[in-house]
PDB file of N, CA and C in Angstrom:
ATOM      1  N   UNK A   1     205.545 -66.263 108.030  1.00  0.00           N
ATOM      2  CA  UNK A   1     205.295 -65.411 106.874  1.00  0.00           C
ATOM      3  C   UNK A   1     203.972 -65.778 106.200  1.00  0.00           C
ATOM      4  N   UNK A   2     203.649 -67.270 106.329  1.00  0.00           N
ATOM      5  CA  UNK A   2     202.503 -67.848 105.403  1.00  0.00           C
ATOM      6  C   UNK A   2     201.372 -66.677 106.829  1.00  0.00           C
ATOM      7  N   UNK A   3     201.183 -66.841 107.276  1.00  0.00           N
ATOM      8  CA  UNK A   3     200.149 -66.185 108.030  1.00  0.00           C
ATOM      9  C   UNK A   3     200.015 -65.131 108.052  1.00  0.00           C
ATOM     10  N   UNK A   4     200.943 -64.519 107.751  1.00  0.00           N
ATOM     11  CA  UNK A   4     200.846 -63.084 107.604  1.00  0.00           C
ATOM     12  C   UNK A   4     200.400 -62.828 106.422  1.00  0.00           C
ATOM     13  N   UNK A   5     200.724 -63.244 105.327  1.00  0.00           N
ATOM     14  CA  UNK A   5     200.139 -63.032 104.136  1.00  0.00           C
ATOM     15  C   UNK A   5     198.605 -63.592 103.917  1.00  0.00           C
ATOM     16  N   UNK A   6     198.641 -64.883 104.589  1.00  0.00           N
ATOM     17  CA  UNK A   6     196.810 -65.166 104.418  1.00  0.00           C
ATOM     18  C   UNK A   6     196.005 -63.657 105.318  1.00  0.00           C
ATOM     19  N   UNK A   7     196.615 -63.638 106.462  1.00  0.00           N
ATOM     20  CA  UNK A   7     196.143 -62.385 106.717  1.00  0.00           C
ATOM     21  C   UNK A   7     195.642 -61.137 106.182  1.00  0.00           C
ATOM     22  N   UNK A   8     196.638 -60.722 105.251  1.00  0.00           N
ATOM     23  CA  UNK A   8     196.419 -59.536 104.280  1.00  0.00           C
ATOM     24  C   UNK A   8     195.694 -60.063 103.496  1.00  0.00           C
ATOM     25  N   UNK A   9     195.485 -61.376 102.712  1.00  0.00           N
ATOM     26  CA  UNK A   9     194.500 -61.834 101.881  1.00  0.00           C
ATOM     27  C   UNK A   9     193.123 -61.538 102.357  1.00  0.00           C
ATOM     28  N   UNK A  10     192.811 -61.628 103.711  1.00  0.00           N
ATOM     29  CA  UNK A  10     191.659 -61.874 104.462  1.00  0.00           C
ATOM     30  C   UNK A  10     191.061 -60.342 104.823  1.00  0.00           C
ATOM     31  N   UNK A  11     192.312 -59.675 104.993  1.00  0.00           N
ATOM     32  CA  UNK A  11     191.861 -57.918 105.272  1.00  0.00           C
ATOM     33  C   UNK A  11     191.245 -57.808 103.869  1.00  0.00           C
ATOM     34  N   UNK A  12     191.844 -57.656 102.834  1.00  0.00           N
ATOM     35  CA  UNK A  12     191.396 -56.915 101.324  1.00  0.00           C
ATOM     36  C   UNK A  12     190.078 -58.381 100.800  1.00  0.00           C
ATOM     37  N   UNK A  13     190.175 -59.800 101.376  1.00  0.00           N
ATOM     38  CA  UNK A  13     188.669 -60.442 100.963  1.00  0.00           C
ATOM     39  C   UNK A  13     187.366 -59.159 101.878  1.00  0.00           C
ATOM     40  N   UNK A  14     187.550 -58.993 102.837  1.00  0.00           N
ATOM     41  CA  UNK A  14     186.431 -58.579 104.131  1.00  0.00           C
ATOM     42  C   UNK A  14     186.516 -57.128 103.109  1.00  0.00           C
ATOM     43  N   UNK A  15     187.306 -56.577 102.868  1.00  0.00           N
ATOM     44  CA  UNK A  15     187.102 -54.599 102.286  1.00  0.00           C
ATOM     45  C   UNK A  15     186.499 -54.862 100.798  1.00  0.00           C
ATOM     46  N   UNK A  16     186.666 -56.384  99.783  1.00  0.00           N
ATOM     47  CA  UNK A  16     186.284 -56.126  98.567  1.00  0.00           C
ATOM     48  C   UNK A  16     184.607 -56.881  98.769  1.00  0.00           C
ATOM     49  N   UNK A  17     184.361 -57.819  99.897  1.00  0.00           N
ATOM     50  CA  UNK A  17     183.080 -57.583 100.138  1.00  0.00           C
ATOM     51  C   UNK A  17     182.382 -56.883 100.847  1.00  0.00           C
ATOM     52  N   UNK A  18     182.891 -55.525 101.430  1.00  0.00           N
ATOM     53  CA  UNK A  18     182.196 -54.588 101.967  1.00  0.00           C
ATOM     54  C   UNK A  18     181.718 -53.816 100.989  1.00  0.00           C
ATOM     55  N   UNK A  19     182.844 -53.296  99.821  1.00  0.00           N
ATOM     56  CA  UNK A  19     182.548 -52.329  98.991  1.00  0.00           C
ATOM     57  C   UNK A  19     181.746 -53.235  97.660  1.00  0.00           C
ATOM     58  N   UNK A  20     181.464 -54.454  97.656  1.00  0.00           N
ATOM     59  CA  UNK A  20     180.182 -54.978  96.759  1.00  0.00           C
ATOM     60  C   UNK A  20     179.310 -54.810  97.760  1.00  0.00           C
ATOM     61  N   UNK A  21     179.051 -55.202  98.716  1.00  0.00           N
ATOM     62  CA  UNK A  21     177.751 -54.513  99.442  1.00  0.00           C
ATOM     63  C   UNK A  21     177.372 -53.596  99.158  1.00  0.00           C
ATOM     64  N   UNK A  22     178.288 -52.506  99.667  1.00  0.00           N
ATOM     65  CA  UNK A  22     178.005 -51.170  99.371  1.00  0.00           C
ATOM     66  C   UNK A  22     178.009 -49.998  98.126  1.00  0.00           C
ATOM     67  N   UNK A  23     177.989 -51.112  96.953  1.00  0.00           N
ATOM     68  CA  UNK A  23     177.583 -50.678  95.781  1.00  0.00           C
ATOM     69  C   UNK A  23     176.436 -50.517  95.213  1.00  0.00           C
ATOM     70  N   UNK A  24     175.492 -51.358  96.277  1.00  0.00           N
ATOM     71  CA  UNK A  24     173.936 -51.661  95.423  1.00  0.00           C
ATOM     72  C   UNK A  24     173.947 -51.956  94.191  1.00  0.00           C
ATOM     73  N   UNK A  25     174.919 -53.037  93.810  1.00  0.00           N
ATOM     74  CA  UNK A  25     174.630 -53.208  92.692  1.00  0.00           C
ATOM     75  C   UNK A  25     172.756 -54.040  92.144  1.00  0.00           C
ATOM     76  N   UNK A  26     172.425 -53.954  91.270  1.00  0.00           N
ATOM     77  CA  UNK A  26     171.271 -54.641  90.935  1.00  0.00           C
ATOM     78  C   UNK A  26     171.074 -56.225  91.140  1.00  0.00           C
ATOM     79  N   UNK A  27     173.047 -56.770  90.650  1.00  0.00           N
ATOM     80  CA  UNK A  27     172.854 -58.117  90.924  1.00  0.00           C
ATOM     81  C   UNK A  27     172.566 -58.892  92.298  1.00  0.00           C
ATOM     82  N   UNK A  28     172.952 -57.747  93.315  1.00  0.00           N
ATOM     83  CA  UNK A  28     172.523 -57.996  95.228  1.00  0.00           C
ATOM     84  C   UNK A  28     171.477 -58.403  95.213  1.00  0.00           C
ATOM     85  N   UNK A  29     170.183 -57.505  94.496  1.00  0.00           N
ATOM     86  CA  UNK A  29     168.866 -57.892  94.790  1.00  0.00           C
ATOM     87  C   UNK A  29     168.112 -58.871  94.379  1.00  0.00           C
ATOM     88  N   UNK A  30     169.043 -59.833  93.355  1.00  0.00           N
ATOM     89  CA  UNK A  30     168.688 -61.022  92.810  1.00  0.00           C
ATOM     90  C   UNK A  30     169.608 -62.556  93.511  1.00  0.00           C
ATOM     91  N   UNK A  31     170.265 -62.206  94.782  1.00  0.00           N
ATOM     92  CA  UNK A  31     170.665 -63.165  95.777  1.00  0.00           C
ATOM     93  C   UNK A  31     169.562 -64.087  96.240  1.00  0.00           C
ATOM     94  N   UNK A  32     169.958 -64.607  97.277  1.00  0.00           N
ATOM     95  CA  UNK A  32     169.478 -65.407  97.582  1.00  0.00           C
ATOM     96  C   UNK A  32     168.900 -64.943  99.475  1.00  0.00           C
ATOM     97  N   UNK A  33     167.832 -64.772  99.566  1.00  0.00           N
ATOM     98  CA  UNK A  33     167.487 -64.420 101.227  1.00  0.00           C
ATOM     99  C   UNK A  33     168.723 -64.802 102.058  1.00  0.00           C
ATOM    100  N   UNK A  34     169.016 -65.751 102.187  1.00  0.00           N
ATOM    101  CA  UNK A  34     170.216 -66.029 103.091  1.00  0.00           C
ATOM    102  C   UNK A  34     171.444 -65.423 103.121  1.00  0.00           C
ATOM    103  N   UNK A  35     171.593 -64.463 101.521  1.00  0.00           N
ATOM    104  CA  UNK A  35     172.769 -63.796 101.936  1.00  0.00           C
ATOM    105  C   UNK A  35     172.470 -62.617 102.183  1.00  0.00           C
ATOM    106  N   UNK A  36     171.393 -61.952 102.686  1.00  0.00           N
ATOM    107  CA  UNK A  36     171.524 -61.145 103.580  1.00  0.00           C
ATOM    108  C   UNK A  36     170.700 -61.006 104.907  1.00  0.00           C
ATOM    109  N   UNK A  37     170.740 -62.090 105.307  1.00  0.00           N
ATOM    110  CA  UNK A  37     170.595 -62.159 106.977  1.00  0.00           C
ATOM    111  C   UNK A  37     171.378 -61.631 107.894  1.00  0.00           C
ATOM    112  N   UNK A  38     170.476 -60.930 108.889  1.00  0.00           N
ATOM    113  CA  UNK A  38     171.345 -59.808 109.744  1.00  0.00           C
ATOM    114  C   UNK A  38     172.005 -59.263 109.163  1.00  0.00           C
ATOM    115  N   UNK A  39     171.372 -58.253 107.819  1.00  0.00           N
ATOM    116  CA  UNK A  39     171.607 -57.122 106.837  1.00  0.00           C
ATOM    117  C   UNK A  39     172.818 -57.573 106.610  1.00  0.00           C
ATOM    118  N   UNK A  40     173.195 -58.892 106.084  1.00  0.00           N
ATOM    119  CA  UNK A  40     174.864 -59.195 105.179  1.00  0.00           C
ATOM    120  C   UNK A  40     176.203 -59.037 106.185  1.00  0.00           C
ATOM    121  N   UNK A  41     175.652 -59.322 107.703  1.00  0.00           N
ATOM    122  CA  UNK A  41     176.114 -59.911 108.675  1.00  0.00           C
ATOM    123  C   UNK A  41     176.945 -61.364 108.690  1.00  0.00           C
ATOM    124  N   UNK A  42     176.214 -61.922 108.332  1.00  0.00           N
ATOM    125  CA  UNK A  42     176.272 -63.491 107.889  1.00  0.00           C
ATOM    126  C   UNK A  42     177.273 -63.588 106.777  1.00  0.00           C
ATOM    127  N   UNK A  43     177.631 -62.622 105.795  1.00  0.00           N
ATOM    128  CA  UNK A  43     178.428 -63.317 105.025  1.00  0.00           C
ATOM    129  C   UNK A  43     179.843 -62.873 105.452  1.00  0.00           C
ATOM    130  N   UNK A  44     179.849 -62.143 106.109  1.00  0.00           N
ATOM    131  CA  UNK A  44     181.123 -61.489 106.864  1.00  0.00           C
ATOM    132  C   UNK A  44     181.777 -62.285 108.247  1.00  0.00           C
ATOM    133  N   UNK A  45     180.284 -63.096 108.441  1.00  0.00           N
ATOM    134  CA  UNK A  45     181.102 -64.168 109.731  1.00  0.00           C
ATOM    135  C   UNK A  45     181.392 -65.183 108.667  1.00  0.00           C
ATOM    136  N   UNK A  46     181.091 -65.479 107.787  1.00  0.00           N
ATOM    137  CA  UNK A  46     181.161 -66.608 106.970  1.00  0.00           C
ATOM    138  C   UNK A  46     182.866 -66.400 106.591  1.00  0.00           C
ATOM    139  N   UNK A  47     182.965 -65.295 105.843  1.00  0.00           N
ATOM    140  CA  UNK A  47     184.049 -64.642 105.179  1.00  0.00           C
ATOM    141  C   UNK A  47     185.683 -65.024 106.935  1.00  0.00           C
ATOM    142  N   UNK A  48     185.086 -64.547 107.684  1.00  0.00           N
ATOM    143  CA  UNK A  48     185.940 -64.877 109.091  1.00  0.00           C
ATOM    144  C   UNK A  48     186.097 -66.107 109.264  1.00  0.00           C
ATOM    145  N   UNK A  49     185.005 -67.100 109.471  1.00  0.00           N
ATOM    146  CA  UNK A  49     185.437 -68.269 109.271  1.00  0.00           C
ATOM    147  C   UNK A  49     186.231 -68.847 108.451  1.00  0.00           C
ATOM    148  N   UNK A  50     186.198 -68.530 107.350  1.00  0.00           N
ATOM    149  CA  UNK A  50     187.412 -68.790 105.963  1.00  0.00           C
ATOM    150  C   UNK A  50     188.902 -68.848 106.314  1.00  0.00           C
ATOM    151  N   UNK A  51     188.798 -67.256 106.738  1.00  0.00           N
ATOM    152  CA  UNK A  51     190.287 -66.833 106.907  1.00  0.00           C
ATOM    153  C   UNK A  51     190.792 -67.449 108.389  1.00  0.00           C
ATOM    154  N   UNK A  52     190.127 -67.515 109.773  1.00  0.00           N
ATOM    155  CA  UNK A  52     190.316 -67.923 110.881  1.00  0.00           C
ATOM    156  C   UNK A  52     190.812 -69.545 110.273  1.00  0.00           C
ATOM    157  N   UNK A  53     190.162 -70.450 109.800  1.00  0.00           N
ATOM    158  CA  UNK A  53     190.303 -72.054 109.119  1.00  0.00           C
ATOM    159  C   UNK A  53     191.612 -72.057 108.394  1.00  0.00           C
ATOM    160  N   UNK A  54     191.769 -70.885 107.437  1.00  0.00           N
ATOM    161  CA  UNK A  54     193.165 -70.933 106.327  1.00  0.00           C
ATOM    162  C   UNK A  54     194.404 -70.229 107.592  1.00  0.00           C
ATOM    163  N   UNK A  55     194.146 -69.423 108.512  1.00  0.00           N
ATOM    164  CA  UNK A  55     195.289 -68.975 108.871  1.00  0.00           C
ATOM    165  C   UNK A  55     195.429 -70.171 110.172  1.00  0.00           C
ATOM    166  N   UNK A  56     194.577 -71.013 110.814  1.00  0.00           N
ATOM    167  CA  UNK A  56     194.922 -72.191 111.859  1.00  0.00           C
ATOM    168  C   UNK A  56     195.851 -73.003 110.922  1.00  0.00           C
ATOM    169  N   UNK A  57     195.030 -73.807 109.703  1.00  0.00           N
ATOM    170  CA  UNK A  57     195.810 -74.856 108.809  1.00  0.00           C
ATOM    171  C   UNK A  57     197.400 -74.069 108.479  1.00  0.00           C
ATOM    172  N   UNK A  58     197.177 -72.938 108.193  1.00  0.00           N
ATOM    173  CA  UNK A  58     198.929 -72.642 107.601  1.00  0.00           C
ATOM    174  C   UNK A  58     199.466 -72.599 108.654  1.00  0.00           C
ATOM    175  N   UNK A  59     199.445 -71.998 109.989  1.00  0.00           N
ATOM    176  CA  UNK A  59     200.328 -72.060 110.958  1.00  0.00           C
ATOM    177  C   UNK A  59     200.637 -73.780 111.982  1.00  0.00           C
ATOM    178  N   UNK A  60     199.650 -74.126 111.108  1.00  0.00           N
ATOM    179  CA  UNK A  60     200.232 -75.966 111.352  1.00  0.00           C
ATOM    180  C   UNK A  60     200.669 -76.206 110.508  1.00  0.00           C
ATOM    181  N   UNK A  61     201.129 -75.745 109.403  1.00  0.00           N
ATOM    182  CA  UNK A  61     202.085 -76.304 108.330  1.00  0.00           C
ATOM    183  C   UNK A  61     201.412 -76.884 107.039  1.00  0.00           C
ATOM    184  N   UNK A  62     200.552 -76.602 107.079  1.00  0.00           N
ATOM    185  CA  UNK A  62     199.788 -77.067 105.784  1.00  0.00           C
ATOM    186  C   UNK A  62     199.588 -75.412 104.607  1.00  0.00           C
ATOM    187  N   UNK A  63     201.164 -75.435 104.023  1.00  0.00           N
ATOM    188  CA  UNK A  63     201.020 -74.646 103.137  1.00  0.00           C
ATOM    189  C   UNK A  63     200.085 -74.482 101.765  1.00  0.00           C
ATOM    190  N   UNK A  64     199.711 -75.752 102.021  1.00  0.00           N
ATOM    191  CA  UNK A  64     198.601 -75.807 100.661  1.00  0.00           C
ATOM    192  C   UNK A  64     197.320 -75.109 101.167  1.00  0.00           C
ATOM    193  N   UNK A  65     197.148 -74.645 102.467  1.00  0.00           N
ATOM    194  CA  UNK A  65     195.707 -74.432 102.594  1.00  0.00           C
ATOM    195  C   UNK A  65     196.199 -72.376 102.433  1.00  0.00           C
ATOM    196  N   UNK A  66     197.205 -72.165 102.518  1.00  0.00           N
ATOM    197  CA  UNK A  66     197.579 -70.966 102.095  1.00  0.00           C
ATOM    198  C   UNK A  66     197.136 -70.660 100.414  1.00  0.00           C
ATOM    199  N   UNK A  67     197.760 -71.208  99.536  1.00  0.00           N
ATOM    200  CA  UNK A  67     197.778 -71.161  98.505  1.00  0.00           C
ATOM    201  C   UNK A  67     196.112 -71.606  98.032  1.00  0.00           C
ATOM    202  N   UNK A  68     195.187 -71.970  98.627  1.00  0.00           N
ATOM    203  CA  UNK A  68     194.399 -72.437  98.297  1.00  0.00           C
ATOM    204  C   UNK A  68     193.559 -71.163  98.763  1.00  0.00           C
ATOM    205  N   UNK A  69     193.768 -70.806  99.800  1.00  0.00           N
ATOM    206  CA  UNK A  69     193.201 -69.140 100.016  1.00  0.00           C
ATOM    207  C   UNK A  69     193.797 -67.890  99.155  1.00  0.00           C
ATOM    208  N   UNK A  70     194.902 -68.135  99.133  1.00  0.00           N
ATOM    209  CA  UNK A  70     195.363 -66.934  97.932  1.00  0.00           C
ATOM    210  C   UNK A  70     194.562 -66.883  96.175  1.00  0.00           C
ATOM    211  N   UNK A  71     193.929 -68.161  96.095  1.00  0.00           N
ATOM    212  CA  UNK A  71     193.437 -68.580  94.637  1.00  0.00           C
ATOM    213  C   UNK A  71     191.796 -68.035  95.207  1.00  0.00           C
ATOM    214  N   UNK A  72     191.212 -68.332  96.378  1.00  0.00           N
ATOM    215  CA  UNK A  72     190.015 -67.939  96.599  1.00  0.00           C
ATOM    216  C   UNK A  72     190.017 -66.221  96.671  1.00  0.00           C
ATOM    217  N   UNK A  73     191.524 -65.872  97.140  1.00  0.00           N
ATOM    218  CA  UNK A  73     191.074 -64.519  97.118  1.00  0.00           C
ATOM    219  C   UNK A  73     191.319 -63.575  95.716  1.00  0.00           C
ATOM    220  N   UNK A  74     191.805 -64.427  95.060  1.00  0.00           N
ATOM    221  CA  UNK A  74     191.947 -63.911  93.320  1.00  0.00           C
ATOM    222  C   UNK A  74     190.613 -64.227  92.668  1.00  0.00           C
ATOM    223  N   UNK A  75     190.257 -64.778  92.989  1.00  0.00           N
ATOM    224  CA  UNK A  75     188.846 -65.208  92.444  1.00  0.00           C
ATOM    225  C   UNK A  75     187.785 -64.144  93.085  1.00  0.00           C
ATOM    226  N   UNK A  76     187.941 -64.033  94.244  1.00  0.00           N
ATOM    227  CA  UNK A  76     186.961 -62.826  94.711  1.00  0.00           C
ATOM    228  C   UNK A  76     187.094 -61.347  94.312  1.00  0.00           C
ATOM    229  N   UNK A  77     188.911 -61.509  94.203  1.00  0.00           N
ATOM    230  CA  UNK A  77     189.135 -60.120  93.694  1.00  0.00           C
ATOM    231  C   UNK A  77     188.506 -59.652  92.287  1.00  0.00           C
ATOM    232  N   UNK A  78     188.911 -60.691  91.027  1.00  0.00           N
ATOM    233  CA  UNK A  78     187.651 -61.075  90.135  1.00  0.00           C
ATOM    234  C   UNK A  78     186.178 -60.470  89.814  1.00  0.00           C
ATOM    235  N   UNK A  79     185.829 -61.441  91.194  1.00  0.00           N
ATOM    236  CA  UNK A  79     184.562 -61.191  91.036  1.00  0.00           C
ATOM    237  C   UNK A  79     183.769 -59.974  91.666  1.00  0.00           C
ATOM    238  N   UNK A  80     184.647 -59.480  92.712  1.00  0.00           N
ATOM    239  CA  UNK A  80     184.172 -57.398  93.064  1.00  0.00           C
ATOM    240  C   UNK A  80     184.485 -56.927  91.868  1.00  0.00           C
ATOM    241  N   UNK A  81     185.598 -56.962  91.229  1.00  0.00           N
ATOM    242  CA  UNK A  81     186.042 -55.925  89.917  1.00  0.00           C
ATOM    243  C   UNK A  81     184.900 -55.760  88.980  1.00  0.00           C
ATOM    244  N   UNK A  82     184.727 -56.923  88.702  1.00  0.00           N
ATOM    245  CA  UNK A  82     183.302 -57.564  87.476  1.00  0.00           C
ATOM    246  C   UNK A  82     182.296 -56.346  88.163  1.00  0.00           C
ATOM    247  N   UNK A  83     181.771 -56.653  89.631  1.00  0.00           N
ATOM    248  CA  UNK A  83     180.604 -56.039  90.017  1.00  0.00           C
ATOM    249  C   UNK A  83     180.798 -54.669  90.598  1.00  0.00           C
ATOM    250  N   UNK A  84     181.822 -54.011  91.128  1.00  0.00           N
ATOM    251  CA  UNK A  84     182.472 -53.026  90.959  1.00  0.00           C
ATOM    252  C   UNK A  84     182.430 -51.744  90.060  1.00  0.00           C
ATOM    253  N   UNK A  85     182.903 -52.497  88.284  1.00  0.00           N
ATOM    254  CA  UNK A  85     183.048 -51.849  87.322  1.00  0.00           C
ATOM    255  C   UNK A  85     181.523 -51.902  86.496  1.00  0.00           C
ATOM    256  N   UNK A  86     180.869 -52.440  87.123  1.00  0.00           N
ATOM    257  CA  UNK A  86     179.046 -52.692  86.223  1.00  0.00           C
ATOM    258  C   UNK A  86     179.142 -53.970  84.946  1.00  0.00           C
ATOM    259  N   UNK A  87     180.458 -54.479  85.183  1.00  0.00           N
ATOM    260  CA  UNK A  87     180.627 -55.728  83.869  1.00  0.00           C
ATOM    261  C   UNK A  87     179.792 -56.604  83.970  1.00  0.00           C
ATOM    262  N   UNK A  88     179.025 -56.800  85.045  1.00  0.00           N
ATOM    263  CA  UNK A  88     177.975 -58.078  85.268  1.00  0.00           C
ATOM    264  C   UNK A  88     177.169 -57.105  85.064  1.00  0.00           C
TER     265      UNK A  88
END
């Protein structure tokens, strides 16, 4: 069950940084060069690596690395809404 749910965490992290990409918000263009290498390629393997690392550790039994991704993905959820809604 823990994997399945980091899973769904990891679908809606990858869709709430597609749709800040694809907002143009103003704050994008004040990043940093590196986050958009291979046009914001890079942060999406980055973003895979996350979830691939949290869903290996939970299916070895390390439920804390679940819960520790569910808090990263509240925090991201957060932080699209903020940039999302124009609050930043």
């Amino acid at each position: 069950m823990g994997i399945v749910l980091t899973f769904l965490f990891g679908v809606a992290n990858f869709a709430m940084h597609k749709a800040v990409l694809e907002s143009r918000h103003p704050l994008l263009g004040q990043v940093p060069w590196f986050t958009h290498l291979l046009g914001g390629k890079a942060g999406f393997a980055t973003e895979f690596l996350l979830l691939l690392a949290a869903m290996l550790l939970v299916a070895e039994g390390y439920s804390a690395w679940g819960w520790a991704y569910f808090g990263y993905s509240v925090l991201n959820g957060v932080a699209a809404w903020l940039i999302l809604t124009r609050r930043v």
